[in-house]
C-alpha atoms as a PDB file:
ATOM      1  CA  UNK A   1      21.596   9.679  31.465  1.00  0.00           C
ATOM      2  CA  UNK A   2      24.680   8.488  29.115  1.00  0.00           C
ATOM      3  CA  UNK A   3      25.008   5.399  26.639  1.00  0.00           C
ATOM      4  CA  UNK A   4      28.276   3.656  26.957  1.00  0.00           C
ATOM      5  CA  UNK A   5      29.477   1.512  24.770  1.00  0.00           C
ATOM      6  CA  UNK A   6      29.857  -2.241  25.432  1.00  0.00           C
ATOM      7  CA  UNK A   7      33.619  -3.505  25.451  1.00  0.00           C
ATOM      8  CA  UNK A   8      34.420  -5.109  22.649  1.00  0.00           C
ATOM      9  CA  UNK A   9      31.728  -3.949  20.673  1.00  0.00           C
ATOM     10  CA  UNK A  10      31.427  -1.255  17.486  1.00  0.00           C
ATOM     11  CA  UNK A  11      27.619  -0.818  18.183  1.00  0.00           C
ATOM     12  CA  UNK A  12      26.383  -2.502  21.131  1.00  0.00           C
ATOM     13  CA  UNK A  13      25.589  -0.196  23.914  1.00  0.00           C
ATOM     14  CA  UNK A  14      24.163   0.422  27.887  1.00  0.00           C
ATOM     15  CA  UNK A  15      22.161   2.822  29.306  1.00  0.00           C
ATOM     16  CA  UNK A  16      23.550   4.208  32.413  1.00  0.00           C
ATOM     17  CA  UNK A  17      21.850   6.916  34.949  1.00  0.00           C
ATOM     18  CA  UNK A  18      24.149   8.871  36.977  1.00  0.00           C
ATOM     19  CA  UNK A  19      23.292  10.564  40.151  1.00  0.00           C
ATOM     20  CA  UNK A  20      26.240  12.589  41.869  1.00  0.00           C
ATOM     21  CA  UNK A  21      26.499  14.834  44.949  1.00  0.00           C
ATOM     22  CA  UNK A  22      29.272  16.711  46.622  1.00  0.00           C
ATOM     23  CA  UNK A  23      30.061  15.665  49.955  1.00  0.00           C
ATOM     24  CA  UNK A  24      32.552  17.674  50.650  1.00  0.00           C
ATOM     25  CA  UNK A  25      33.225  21.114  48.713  1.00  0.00           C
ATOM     26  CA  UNK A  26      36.760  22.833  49.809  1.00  0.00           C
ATOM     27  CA  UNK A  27      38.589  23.784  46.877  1.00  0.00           C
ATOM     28  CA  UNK A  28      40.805  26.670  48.767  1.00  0.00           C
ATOM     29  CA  UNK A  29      42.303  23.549  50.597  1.00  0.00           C
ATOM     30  CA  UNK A  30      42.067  21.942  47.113  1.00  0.00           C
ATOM     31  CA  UNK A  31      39.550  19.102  48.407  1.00  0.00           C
ATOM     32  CA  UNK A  32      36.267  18.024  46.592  1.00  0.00           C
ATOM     33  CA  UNK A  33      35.000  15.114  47.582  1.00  0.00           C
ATOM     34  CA  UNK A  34      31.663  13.838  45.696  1.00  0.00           C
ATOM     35  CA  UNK A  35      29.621  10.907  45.068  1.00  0.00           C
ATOM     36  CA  UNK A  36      28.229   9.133  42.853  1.00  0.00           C
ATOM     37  CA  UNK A  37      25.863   6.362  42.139  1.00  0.00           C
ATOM     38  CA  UNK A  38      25.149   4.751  38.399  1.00  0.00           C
ATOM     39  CA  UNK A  39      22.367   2.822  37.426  1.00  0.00           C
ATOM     40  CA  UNK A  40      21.744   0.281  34.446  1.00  0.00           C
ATOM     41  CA  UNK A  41      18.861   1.338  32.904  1.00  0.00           C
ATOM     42  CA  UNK A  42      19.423  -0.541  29.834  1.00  0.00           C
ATOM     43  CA  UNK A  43      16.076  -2.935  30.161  1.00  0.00           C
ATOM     44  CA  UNK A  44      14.374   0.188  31.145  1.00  0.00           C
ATOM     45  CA  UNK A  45      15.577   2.280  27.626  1.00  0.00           C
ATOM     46  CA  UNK A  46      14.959  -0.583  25.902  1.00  0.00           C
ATOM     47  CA  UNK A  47      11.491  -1.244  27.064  1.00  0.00           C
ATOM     48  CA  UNK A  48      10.300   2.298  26.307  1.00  0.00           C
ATOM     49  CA  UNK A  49      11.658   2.289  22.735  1.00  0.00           C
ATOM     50  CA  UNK A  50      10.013  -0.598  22.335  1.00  0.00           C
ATOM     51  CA  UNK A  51       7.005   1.638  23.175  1.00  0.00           C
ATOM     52  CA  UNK A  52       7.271   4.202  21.369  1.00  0.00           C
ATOM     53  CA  UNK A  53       7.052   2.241  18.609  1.00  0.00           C
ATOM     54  CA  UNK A  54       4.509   0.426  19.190  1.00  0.00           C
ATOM     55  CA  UNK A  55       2.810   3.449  19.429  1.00  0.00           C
ATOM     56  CA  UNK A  56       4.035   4.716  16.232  1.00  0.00           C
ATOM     57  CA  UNK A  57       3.323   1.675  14.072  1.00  0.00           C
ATOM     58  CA  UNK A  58      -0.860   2.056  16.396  1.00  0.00           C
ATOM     59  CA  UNK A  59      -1.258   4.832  15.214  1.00  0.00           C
ATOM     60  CA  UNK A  60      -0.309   4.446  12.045  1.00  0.00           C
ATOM     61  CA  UNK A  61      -2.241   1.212  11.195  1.00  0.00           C
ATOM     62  CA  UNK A  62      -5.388   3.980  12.935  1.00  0.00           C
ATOM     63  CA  UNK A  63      -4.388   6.552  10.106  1.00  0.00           C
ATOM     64  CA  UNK A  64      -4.394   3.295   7.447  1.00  0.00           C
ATOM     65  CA  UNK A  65      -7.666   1.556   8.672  1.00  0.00           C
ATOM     66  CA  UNK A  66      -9.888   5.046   8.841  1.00  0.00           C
ATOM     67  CA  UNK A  67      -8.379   5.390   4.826  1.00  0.00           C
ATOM     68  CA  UNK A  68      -9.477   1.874   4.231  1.00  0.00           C
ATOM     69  CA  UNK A  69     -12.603   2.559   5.310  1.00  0.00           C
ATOM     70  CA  UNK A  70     -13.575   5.808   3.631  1.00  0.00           C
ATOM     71  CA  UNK A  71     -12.150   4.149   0.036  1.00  0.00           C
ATOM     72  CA  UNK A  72     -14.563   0.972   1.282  1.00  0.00           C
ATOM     73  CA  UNK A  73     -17.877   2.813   0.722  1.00  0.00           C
ATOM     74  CA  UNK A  74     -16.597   3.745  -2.974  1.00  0.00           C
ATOM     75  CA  UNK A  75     -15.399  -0.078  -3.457  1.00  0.00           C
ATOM     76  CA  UNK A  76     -17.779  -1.918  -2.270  1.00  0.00           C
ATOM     77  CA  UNK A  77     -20.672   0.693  -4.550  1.00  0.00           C
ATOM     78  CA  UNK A  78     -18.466   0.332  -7.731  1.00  0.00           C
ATOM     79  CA  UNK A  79     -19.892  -3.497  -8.194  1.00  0.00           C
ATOM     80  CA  UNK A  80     -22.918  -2.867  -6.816  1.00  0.00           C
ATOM     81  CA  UNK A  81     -24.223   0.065  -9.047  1.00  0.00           C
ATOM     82  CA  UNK A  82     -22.838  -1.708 -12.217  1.00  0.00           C
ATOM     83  CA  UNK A  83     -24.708  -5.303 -10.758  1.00  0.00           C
ATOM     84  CA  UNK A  84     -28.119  -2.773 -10.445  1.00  0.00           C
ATOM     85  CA  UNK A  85     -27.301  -1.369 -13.778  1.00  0.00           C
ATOM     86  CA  UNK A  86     -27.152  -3.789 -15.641  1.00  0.00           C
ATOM     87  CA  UNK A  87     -29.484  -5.638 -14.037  1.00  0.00           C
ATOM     88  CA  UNK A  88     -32.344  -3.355 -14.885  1.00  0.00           C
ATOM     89  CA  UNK A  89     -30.550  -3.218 -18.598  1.00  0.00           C
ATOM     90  CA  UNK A  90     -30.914  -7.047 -19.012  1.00  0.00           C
ATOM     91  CA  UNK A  91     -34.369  -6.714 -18.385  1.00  0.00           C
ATOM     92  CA  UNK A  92     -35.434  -3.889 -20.873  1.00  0.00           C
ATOM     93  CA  UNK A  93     -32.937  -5.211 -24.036  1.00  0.00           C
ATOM     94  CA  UNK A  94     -34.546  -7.894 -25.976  1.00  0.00           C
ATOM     95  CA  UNK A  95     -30.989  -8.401 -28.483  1.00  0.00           C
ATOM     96  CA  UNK A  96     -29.281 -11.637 -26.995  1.00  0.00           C
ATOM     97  CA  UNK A  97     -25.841 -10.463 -27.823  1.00  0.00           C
ATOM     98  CA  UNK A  98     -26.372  -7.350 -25.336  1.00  0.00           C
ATOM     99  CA  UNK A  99     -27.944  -9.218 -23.032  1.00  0.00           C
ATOM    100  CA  UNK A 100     -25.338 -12.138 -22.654  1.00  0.00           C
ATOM    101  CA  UNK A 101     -22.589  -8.884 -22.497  1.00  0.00           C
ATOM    102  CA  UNK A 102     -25.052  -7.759 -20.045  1.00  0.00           C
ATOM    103  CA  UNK A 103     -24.812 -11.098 -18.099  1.00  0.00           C
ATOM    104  CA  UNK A 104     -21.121 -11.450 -18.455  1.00  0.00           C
ATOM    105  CA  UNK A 105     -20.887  -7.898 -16.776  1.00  0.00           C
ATOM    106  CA  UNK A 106     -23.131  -8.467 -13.670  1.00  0.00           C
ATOM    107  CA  UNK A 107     -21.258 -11.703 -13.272  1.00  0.00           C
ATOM    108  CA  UNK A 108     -17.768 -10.453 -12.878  1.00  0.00           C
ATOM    109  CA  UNK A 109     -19.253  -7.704 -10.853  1.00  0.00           C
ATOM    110  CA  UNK A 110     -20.573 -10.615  -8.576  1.00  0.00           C
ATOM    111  CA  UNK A 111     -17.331 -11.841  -8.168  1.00  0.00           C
ATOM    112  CA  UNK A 112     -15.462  -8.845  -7.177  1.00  0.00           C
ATOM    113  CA  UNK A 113     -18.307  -7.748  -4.458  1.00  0.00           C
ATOM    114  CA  UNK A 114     -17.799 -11.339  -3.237  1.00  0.00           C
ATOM    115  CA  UNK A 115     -14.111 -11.021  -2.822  1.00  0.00           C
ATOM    116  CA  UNK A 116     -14.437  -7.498  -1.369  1.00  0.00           C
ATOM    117  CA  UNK A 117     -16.745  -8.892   1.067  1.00  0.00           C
ATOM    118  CA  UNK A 118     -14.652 -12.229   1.865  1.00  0.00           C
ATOM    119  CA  UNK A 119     -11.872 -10.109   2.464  1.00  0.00           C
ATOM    120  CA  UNK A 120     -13.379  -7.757   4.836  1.00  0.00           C
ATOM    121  CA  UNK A 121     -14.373 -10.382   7.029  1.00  0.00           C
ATOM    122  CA  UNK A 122     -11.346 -12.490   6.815  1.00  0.00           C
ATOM    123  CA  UNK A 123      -9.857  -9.263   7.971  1.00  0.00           C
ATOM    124  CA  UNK A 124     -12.323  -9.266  11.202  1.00  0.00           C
ATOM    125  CA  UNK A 125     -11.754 -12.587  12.191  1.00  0.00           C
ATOM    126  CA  UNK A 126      -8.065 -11.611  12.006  1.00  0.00           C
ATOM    127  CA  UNK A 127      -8.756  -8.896  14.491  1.00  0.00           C
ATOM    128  CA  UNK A 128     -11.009 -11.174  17.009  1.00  0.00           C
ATOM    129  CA  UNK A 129      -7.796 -14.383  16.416  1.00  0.00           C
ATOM    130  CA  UNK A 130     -11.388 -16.669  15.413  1.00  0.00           C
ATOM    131  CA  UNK A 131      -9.728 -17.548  12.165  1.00  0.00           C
ATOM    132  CA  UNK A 132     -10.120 -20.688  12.009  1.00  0.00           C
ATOM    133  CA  UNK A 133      -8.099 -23.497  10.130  1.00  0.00           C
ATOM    134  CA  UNK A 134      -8.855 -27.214   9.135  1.00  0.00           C
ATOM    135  CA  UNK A 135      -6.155 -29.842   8.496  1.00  0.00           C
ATOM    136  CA  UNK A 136      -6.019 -33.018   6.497  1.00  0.00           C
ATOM    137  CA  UNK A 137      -3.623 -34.759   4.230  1.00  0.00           C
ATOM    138  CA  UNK A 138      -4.020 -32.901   0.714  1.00  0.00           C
ATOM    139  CA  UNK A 139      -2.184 -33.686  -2.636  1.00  0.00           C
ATOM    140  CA  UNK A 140      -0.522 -30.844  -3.896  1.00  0.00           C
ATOM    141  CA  UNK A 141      -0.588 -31.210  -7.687  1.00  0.00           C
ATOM    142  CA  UNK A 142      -4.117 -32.260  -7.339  1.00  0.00           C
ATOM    143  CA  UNK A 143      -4.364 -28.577  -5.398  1.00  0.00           C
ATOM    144  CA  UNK A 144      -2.336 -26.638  -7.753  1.00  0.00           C
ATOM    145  CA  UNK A 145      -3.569 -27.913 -11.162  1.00  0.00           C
ATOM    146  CA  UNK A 146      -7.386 -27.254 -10.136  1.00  0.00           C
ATOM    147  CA  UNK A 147      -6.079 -23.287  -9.062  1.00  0.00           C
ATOM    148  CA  UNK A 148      -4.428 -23.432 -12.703  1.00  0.00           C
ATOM    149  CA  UNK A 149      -7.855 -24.389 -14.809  1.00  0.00           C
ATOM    150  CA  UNK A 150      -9.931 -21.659 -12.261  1.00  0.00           C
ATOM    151  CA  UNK A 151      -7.182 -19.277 -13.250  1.00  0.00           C
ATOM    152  CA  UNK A 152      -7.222 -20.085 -16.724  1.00  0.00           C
ATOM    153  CA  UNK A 153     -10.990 -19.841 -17.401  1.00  0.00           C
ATOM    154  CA  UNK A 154     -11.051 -16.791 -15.336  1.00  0.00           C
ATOM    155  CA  UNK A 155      -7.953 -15.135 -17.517  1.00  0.00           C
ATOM    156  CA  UNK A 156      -9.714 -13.092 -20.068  1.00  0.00           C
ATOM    157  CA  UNK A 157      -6.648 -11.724 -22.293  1.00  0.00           C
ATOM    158  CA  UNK A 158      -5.142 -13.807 -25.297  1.00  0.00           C
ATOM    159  CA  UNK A 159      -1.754 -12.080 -24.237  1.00  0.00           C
ATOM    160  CA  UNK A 160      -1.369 -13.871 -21.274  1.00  0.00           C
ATOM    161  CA  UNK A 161      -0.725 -17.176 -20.312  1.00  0.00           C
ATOM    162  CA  UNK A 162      -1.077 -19.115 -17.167  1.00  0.00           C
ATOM    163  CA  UNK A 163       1.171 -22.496 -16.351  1.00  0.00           C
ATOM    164  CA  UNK A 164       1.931 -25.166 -13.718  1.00  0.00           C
ATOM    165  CA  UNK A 165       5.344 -25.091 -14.659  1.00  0.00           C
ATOM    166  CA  UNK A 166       7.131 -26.936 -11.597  1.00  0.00           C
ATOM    167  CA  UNK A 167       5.937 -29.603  -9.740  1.00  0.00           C
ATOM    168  CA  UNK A 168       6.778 -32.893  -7.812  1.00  0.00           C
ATOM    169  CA  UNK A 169       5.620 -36.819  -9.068  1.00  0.00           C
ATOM    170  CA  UNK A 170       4.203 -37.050  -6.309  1.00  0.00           C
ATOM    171  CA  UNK A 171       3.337 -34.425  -3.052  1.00  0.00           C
ATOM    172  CA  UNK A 172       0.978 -35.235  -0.325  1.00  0.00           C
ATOM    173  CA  UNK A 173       0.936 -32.855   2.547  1.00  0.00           C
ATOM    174  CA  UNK A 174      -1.088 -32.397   5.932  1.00  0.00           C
ATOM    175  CA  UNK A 175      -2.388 -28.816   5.537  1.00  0.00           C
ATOM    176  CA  UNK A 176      -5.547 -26.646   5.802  1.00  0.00           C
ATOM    177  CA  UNK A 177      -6.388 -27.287   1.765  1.00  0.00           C
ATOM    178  CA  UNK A 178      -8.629 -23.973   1.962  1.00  0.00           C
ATOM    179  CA  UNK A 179      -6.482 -21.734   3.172  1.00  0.00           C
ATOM    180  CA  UNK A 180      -3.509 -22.923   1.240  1.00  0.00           C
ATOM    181  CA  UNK A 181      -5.395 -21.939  -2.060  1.00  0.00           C
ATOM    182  CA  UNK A 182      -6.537 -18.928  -0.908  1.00  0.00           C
ATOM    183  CA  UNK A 183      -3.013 -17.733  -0.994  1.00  0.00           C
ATOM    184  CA  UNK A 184      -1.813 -19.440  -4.091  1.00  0.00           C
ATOM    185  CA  UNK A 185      -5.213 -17.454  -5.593  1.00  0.00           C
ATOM    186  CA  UNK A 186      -4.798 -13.983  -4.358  1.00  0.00           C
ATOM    187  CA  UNK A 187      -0.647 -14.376  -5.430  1.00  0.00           C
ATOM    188  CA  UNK A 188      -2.475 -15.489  -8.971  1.00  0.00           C
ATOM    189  CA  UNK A 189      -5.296 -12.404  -8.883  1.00  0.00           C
ATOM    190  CA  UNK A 190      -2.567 -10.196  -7.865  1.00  0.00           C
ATOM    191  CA  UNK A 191      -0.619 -11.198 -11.101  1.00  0.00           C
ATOM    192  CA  UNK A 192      -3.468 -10.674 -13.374  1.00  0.00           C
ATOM    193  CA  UNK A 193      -3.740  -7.214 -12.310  1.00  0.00           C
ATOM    194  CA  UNK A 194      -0.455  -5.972 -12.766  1.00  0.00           C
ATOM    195  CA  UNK A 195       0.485  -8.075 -15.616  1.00  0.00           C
ATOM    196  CA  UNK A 196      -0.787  -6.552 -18.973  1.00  0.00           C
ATOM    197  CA  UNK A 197       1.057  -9.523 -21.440  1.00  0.00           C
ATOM    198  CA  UNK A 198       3.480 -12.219 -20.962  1.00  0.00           C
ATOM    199  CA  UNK A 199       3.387 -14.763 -18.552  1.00  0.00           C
ATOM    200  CA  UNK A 200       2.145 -16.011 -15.289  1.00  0.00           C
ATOM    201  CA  UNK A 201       3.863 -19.073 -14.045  1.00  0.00           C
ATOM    202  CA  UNK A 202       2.831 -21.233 -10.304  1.00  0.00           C
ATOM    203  CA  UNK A 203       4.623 -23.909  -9.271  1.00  0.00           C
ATOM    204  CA  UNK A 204       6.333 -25.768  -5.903  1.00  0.00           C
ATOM    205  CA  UNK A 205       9.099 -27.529  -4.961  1.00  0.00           C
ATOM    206  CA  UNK A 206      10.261 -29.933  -2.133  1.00  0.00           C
ATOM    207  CA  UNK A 207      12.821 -28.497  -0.271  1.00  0.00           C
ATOM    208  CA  UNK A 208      14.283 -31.895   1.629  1.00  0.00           C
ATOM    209  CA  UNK A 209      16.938 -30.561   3.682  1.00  0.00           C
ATOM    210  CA  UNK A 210      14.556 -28.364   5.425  1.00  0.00           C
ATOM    211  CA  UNK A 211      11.635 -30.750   5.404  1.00  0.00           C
ATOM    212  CA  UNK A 212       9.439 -27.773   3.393  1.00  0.00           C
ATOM    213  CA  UNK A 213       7.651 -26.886   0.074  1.00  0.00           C
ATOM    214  CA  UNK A 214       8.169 -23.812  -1.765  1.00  0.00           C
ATOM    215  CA  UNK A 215       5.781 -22.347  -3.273  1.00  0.00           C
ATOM    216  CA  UNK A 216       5.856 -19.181  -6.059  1.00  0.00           C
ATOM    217  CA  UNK A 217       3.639 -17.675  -8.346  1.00  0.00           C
ATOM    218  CA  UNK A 218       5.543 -15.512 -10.926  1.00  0.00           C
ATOM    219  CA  UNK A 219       4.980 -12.963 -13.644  1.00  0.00           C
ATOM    220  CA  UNK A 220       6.072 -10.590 -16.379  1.00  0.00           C
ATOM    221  CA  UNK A 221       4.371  -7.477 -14.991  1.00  0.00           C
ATOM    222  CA  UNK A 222       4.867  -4.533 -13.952  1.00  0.00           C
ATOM    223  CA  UNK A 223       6.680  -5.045 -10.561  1.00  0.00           C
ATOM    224  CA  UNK A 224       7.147  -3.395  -7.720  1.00  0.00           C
ATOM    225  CA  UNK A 225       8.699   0.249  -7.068  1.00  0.00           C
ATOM    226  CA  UNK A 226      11.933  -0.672  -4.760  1.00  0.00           C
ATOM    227  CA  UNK A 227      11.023   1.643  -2.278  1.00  0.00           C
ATOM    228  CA  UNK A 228       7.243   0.097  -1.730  1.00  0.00           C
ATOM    229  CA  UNK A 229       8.449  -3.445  -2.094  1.00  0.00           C
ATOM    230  CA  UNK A 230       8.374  -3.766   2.380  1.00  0.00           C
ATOM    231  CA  UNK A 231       4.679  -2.650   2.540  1.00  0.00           C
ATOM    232  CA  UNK A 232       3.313  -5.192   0.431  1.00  0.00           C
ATOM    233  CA  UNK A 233       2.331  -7.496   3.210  1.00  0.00           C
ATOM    234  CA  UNK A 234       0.933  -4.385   5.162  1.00  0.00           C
ATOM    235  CA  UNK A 235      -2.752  -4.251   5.709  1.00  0.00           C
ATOM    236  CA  UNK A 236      -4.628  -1.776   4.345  1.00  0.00           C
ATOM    237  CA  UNK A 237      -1.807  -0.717   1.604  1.00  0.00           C
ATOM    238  CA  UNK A 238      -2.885  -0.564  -1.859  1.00  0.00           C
ATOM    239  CA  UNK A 239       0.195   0.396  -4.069  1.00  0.00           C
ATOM    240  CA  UNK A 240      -1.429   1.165  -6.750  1.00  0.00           C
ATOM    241  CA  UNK A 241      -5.099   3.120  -5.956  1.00  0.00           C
ATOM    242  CA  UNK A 242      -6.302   2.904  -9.428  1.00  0.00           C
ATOM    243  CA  UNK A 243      -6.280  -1.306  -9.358  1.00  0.00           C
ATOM    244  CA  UNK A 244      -9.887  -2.535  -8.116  1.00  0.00           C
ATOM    245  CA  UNK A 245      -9.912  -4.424  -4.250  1.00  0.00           C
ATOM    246  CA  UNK A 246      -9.061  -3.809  -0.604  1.00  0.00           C
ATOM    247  CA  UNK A 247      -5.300  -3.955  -0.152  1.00  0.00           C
ATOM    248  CA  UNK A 248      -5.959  -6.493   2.343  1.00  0.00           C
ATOM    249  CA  UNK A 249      -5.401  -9.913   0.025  1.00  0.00           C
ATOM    250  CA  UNK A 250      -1.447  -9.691   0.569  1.00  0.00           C
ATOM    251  CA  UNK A 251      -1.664  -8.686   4.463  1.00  0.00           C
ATOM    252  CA  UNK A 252      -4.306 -12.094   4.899  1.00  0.00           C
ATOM    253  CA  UNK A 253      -1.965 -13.799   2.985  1.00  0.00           C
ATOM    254  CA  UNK A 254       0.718 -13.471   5.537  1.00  0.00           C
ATOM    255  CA  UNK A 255      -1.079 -14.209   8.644  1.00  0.00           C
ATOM    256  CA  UNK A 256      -2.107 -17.251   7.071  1.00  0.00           C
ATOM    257  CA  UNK A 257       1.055 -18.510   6.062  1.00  0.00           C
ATOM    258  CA  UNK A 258       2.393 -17.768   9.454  1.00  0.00           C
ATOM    259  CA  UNK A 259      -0.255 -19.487  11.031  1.00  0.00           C
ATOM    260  CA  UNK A 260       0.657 -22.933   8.812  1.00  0.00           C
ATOM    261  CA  UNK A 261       4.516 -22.063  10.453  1.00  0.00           C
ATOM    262  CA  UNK A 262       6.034 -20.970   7.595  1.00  0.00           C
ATOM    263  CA  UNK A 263       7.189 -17.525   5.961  1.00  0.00           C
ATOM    264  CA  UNK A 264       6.556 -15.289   2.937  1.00  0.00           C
ATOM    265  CA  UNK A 265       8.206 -12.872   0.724  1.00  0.00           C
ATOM    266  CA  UNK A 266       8.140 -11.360  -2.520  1.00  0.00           C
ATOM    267  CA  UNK A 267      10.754 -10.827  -5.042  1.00  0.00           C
ATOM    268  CA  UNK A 268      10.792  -7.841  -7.325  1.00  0.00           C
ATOM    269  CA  UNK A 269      12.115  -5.389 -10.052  1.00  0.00           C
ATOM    270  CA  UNK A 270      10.359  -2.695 -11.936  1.00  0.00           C
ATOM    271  CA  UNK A 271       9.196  -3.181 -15.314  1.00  0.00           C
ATOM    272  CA  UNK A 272      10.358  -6.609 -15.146  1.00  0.00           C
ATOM    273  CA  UNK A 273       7.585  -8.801 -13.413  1.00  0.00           C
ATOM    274  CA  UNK A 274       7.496 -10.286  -9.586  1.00  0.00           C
ATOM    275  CA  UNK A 275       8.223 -13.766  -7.874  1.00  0.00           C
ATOM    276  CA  UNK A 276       5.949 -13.809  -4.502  1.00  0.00           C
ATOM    277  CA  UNK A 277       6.612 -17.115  -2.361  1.00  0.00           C
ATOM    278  CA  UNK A 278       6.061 -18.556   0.645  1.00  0.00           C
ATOM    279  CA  UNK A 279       7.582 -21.794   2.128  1.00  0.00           C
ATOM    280  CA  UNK A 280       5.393 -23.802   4.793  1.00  0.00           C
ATOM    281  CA  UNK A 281       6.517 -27.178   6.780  1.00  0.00           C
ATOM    282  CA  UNK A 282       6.032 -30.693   5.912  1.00  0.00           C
ATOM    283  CA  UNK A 283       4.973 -32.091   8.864  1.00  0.00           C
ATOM    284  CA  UNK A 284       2.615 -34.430   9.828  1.00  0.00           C
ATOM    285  CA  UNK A 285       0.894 -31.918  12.884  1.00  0.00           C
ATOM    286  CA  UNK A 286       1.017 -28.184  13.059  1.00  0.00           C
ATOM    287  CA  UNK A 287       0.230 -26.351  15.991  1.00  0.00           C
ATOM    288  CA  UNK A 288      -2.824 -24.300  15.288  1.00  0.00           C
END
């Protein structure tokens, strides 16, 4: 088996399998006669390294899910001990200030089993393609500047601040409403945790020419390591293993933007905060 190189190419090649036999083997009468036969296997080499990839990136996502689900049992018991905790705390203290502190502890506990949970089954409908999706005209500041306030009241630090800083007069759009703040809200989430002061900025525009909307939520974090910056989207990747959830927000984020036809990315530099985007179409029907 050989490659040769396509003509007129630098990099562009063809599998070829040679099979040769001598038909005729007289060298003292300086004759040798053979033959030979070549085959394309190009589709063939192709195919199999195709394969062998797909067997790589199996296995790999194997290694990744039987990690995510050994860290799962320590995740999903962090929230749960401090909601039975304190639970039993609220009970025995009779000072009001410990017991709303008490409260305010079970409750944020609540909302990170919740999350945990929601993830994990977003995740399973994911794997059984039953994720379902529901569309209907939506208006798009109306969307955005309700995710603000939620963010807002949910932001607990002084040092940060959280803005609808870009926006249309006017955007109506036919979209799963749902879904479409359920990435706009993990991008936000994902910005609270890495950010520890500054600013976290959402916003959209209309992109005409293209007949989209872009849509970014940005921050003055901590970024992302250039060399980690591809996995992001990966399921089951947590970058950092010391930041509370199941790496699986970013990896849901993607397979629902793909499944409203558009695409995501992120945009990055250590120390100096992260832009993470998507863009989705405009119009009126989207094949489901």
């Amino acid at each position: 088996e050989m490659r040769v190189r396509r003509v007129g190419t630098i990099d562009q090649w063809n599998w070829v399998r040679s099979n040769i036999m001598v038909t005729n083997y007289r060298p003292e009468e300086n004759e040798i006669e053979i033959i030979g036969i070549n085959y394309d296997i190009t589709e063939l080499k192709e195919t199999e390294a195709e394969l062998i990839l797909a067997r790589d990136r199996a296995e790999m996502a194997g290694r990744l899910k039987s990690a995510f689900l050994a860290n799962m049992s320590h995740e999903i018991r962090t929230p749960l001990n401090a909601i039975v905790g304190f639970s039993e705390m609220v009970c025995q203290t009779e000072e009001e200030e410990e017991r709303k502190e008490f409260v305010k502890i079970i409750s944020s506990n609540n909302i990170l089993l919740l999350q945990l949970i929601d993830d994990i089954l977003d995740l399973s409908k994911i794997e059984a393609g039953t994720m379902e999706f529901t569309f209907a005209q939506t208006d798009i500041n109306e969307l955005m500047e309700g995710i603000c306030r939620q963010m807002q009241e949910k932001n607990s630090s002084p040092d940060i601040q959280i803005l609808f800083t870009e926006k249309a007069d006017q955007c109506m759009m036919y979209t799963d409403r749902i879904r479409l703040s359920q990435v706009i809200i993990n991008f936000t989430n994902n910005a609270l945790k890495f950010t520890p002061k500054g600013s976290i900025e959402m916003g959209y525009r209309i992109e005409e020419a293209k007949d989209e909307i872009y849509f970014y939520v940005k921050d003055t974090g901590i970024g992302i390591p250039a060399d980690k910056i591809d996995k992001v989207f990966e399921r089951f990747v947590k970058l950092n293993s010391f930041i509370k959830g199941t790496g699986l927000g970013l990896a849901i984020c993607r397979v629902i933007v793909e499944r409203l036809g558009g695409v995501i990315g992120v945009e990055s530099k250590e120390g100096e905060g992260s832009r993470f985007w998507f863009r989705i179409p405009r119009s009126e029907k989207i094949e489901k």
